[in-house]
N, C-alpha and C. Protein backbone atom coordinates (compact mmCIF):
# COMPACT_ATOMS: atom_id res chain seq x y z
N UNK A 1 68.08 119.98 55.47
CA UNK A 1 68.00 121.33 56.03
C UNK A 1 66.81 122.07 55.45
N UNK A 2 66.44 122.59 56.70
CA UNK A 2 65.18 123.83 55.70
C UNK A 2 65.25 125.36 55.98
N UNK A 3 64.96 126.08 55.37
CA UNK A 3 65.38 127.24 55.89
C UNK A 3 63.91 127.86 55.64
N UNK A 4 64.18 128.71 56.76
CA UNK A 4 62.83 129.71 56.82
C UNK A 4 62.42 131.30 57.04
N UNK A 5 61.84 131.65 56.06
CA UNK A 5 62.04 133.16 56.21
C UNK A 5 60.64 133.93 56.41
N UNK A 6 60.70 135.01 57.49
CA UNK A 6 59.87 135.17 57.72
C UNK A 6 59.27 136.54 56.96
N UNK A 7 58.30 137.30 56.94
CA UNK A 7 57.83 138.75 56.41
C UNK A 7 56.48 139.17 56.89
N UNK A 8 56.60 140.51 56.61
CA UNK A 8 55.09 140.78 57.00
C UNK A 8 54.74 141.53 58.29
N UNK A 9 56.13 141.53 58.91
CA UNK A 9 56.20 142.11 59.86
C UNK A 9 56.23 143.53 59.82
N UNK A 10 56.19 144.45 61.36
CA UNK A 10 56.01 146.23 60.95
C UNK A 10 55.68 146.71 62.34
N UNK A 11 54.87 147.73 61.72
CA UNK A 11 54.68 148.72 62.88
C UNK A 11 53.39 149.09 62.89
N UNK A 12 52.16 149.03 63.82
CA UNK A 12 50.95 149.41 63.56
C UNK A 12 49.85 149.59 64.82
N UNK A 13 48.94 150.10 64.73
CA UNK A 13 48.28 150.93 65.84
C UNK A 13 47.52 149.82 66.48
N UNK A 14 47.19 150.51 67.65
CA UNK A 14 46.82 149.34 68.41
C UNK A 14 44.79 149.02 68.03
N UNK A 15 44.58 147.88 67.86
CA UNK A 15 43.55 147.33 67.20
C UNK A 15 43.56 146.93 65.64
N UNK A 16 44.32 147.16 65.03
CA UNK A 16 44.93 146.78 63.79
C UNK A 16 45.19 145.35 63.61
N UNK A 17 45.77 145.17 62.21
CA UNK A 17 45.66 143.76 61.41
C UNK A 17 46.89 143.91 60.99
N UNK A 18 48.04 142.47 60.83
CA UNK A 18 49.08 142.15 60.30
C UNK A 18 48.63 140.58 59.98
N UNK A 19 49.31 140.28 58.83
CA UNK A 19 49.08 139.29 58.31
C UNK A 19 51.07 138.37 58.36
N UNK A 20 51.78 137.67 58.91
CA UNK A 20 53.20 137.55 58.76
C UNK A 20 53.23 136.52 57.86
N UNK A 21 54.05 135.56 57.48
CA UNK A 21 54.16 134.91 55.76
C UNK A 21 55.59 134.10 56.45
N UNK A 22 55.85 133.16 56.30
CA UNK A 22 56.96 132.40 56.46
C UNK A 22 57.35 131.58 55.70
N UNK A 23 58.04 131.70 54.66
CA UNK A 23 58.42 130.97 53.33
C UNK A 23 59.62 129.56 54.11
N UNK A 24 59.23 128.40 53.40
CA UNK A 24 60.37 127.57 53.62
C UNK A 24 61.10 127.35 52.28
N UNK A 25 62.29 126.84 52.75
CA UNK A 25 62.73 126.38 51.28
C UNK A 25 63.64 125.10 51.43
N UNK A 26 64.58 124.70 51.01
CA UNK A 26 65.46 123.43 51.50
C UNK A 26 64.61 122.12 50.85
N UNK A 27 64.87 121.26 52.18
CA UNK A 27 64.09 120.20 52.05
C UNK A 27 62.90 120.04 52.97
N UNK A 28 61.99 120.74 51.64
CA UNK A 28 60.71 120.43 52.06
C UNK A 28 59.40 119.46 51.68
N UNK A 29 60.36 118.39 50.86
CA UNK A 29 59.71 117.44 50.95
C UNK A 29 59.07 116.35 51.91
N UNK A 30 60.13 116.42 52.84
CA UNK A 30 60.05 116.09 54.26
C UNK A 30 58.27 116.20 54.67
N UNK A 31 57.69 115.89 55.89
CA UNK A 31 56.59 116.50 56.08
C UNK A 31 56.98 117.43 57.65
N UNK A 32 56.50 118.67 57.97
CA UNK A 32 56.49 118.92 58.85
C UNK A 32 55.68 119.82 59.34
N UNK A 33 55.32 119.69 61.09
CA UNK A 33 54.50 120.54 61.50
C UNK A 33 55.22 122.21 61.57
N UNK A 34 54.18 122.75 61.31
CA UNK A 34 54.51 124.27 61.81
C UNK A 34 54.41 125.39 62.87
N UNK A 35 54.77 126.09 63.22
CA UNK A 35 54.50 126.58 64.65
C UNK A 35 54.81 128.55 64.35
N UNK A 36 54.81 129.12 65.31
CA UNK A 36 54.61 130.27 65.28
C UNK A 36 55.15 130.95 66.50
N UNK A 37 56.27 131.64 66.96
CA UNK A 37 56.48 131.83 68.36
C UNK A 37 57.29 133.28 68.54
N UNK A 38 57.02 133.80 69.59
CA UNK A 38 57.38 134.92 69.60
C UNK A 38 57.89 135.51 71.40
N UNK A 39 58.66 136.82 71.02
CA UNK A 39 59.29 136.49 72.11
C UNK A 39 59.47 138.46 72.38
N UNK A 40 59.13 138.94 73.82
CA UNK A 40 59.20 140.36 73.87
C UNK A 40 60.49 140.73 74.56
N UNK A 41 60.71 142.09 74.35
CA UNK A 41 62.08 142.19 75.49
C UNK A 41 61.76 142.00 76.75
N UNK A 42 63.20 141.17 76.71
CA UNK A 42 63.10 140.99 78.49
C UNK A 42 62.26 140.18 79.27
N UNK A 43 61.75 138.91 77.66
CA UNK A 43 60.75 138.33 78.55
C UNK A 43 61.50 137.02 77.53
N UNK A 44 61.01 135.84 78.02
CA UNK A 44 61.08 134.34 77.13
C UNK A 44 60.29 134.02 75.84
N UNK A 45 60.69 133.14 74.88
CA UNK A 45 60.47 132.54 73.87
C UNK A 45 58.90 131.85 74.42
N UNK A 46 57.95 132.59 73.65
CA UNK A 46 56.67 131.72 73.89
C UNK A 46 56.02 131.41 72.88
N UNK A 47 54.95 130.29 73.07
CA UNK A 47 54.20 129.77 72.02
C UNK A 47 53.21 130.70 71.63
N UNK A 48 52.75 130.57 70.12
CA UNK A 48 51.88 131.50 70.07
C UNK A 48 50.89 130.53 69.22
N UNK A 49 51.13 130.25 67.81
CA UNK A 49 50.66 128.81 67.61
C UNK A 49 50.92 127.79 66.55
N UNK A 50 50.24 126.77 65.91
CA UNK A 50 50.73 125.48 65.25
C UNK A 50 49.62 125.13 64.65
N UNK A 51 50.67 124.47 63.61
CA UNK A 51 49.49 123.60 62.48
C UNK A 51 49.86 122.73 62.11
N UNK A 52 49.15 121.60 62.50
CA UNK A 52 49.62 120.14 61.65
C UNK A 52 50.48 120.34 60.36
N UNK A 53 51.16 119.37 59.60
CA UNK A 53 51.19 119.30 58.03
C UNK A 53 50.07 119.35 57.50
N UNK A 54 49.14 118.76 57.48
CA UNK A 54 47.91 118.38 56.65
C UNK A 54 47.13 119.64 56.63
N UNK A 55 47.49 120.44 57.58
CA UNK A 55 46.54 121.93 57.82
C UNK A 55 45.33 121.56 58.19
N UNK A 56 45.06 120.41 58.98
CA UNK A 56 43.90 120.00 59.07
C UNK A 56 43.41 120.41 61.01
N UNK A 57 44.52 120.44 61.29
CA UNK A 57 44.33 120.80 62.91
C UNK A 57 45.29 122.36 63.26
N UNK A 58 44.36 122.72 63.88
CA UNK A 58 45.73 123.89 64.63
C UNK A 58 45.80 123.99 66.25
N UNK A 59 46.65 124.56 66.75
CA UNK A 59 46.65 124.67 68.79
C UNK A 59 46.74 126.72 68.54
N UNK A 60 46.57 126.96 69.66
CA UNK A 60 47.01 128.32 69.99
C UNK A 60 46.97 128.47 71.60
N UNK A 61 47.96 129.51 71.85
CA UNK A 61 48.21 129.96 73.18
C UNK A 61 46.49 130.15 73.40
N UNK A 62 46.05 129.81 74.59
CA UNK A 62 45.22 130.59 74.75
C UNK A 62 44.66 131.90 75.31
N UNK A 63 45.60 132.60 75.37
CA UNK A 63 45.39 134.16 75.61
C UNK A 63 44.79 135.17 74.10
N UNK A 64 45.28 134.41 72.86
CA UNK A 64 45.21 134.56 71.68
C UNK A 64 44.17 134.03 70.82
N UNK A 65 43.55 133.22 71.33
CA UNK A 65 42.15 132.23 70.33
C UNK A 65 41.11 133.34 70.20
N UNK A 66 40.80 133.21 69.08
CA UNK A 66 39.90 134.50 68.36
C UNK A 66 40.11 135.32 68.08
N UNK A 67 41.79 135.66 68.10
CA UNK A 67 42.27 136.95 67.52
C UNK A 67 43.50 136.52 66.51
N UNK A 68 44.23 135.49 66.62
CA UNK A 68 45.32 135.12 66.01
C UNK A 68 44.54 134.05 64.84
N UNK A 69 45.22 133.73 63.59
CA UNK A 69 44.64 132.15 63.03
C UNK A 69 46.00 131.87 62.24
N UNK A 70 46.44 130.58 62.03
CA UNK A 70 47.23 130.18 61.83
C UNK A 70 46.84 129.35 60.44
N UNK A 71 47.42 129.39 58.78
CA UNK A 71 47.07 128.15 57.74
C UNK A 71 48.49 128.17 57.14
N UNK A 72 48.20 127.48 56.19
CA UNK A 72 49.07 127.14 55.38
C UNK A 72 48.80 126.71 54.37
N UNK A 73 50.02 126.83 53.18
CA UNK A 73 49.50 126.28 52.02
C UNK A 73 51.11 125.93 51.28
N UNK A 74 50.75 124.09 51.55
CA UNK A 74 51.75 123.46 51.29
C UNK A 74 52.23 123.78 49.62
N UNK A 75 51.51 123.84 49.05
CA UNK A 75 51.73 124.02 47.35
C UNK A 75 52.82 124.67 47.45
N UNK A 76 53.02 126.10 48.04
CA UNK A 76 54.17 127.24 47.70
C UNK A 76 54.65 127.57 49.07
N UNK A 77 54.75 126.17 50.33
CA UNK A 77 55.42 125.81 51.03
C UNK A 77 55.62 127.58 52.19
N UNK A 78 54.61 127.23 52.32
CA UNK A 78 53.90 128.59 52.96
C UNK A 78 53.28 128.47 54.36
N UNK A 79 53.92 129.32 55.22
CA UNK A 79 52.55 129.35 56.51
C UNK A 79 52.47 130.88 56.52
N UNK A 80 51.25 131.23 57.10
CA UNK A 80 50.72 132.50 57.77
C UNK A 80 50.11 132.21 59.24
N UNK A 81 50.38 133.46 59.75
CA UNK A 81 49.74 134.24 60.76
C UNK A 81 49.19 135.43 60.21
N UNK A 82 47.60 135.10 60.54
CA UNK A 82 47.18 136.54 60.68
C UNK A 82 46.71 136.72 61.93
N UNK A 83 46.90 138.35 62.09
CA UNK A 83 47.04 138.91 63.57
C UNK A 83 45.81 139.66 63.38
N UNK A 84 45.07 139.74 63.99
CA UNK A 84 43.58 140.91 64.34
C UNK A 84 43.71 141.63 65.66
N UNK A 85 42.76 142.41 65.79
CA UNK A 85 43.07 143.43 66.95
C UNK A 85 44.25 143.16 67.96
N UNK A 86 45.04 143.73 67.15
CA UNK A 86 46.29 143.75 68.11
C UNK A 86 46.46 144.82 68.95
N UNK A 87 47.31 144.34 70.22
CA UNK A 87 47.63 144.81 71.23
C UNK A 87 48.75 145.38 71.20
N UNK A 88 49.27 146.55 72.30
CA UNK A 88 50.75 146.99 72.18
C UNK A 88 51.46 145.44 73.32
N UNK A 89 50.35 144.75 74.15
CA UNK A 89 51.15 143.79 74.48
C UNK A 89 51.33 142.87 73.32
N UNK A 90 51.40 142.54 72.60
CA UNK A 90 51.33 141.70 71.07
C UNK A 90 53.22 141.80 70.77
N UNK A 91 53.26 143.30 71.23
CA UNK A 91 54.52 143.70 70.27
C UNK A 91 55.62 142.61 70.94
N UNK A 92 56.12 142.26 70.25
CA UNK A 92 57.62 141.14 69.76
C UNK A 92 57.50 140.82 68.54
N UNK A 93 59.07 139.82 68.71
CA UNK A 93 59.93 139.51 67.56
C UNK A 93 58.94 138.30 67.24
N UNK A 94 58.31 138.18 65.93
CA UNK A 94 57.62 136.67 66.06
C UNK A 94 58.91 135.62 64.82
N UNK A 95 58.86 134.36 65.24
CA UNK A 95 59.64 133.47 64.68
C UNK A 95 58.12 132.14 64.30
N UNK A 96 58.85 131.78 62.73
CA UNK A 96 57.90 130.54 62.92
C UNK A 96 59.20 129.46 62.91
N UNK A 97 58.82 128.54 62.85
CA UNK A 97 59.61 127.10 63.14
C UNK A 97 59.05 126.02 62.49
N UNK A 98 59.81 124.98 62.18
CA UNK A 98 59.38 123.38 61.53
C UNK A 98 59.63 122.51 62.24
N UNK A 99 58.54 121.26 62.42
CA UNK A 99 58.81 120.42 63.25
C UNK A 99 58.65 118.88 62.61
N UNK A 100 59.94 118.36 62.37
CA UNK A 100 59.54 117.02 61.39
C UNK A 100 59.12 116.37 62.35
N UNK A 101 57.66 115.71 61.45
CA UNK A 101 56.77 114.71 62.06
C UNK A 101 56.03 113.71 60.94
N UNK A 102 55.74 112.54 61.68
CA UNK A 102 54.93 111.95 61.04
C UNK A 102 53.60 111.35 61.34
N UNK A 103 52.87 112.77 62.45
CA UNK A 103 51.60 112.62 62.33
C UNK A 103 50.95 113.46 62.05
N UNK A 104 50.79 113.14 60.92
CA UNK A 104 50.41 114.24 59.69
C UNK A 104 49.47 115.16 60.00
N UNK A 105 48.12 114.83 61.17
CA UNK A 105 47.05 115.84 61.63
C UNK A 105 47.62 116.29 62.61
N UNK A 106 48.55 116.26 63.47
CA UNK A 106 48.83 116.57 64.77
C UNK A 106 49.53 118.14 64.60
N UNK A 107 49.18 119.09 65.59
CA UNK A 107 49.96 120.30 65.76
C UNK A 107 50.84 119.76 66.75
N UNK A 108 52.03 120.38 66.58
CA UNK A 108 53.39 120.02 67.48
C UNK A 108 53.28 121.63 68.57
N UNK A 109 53.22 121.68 69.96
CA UNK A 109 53.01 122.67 70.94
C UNK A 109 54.56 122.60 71.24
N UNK A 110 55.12 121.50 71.50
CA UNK A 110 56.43 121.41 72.13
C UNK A 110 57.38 122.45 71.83
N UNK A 111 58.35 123.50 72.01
CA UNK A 111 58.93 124.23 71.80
C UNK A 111 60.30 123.48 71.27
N UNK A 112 60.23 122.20 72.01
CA UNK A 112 61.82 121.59 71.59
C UNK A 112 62.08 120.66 71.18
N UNK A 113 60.49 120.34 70.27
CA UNK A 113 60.42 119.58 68.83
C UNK A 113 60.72 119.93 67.81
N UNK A 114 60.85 121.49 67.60
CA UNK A 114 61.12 122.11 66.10
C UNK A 114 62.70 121.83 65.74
N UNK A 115 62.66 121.53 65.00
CA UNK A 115 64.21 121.51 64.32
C UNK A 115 65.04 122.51 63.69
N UNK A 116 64.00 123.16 63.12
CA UNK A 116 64.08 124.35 62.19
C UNK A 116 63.18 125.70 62.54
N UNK A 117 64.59 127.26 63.13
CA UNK A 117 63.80 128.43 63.24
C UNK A 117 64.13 129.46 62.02
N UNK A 118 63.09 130.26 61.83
CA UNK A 118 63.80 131.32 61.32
C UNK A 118 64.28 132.80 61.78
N UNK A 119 64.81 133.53 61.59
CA UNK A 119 65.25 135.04 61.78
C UNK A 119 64.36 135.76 62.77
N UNK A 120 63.15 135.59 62.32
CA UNK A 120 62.06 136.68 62.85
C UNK A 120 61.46 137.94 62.08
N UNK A 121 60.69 137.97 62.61
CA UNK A 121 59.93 139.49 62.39
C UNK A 121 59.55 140.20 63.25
N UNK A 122 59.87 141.34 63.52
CA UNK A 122 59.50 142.44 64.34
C UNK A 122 58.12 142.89 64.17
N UNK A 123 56.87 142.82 65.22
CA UNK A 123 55.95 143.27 64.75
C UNK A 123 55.76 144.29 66.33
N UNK A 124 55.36 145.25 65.92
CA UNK A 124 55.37 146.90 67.13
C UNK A 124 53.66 147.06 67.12
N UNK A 125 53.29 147.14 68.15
CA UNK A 125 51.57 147.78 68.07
C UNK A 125 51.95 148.95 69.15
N UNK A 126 51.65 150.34 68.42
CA UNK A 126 51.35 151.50 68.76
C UNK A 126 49.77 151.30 69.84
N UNK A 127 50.28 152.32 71.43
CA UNK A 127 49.12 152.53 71.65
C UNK A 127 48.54 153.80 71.09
């Protein structure tokens, strides 16, 4: 089992910066890909984006490339999103997720590869 918690989330004006933080804990010796997904009212669970294990590759929605970046840092079993000029369309609940794999460069896109979600974070962009 792994569990995952997310932070970093808030409330902030539109063109602004959030950085979100998703701690794992459990068994994370395992290797797994990571992902990033988020979801507005009244609308579906969408991709936003992913990073290999190795942190060596990432994917992103592409409505988002050049404004979102996705790393990680396996040491203290860590992913981030950082968010740049954000939008009030931006605003949802974002969730990251784990996806056991064993190709270690590969980002996992699949939504119903992850095994493991967490709680969420609420992130709001003021217009």
């Amino acid at each position: 089992q792994v569990q995952l918690v997310e932070s970093g989330g808030g409330l902030v004006q539109d063109g602004g910066s959030l950085r979100l933080s998703c701690a794992a804990s459990g068994r994370t010796s395992s290797t797994y890909a990571m992902g990033w997904f988020r979801q507005a009212p009244g609308k579906e669970r969408e991709f936003v984006a992913a990073i290999s294990w190795s942190g060596l590759n990432t994917s992103y929605r592409d409505s988002l490339k050049g404004r979102f970046t996705v790393s990680r840092d396996n040491a203290e079993n860590t992913v981030y999103l950082q968010m740049n000029s954000l939008k009030p369309e931006d605003t949802a609940v974002y969730y990251c997720a784990a996806a056991r794999t064993g190709a270690f460069h590969t980002p996992v896109v699949d939504t119903a590869r992850y095994n493991y979600w967490g709680q969420g974070t609420q992130v709001t962009v003021s217009s």
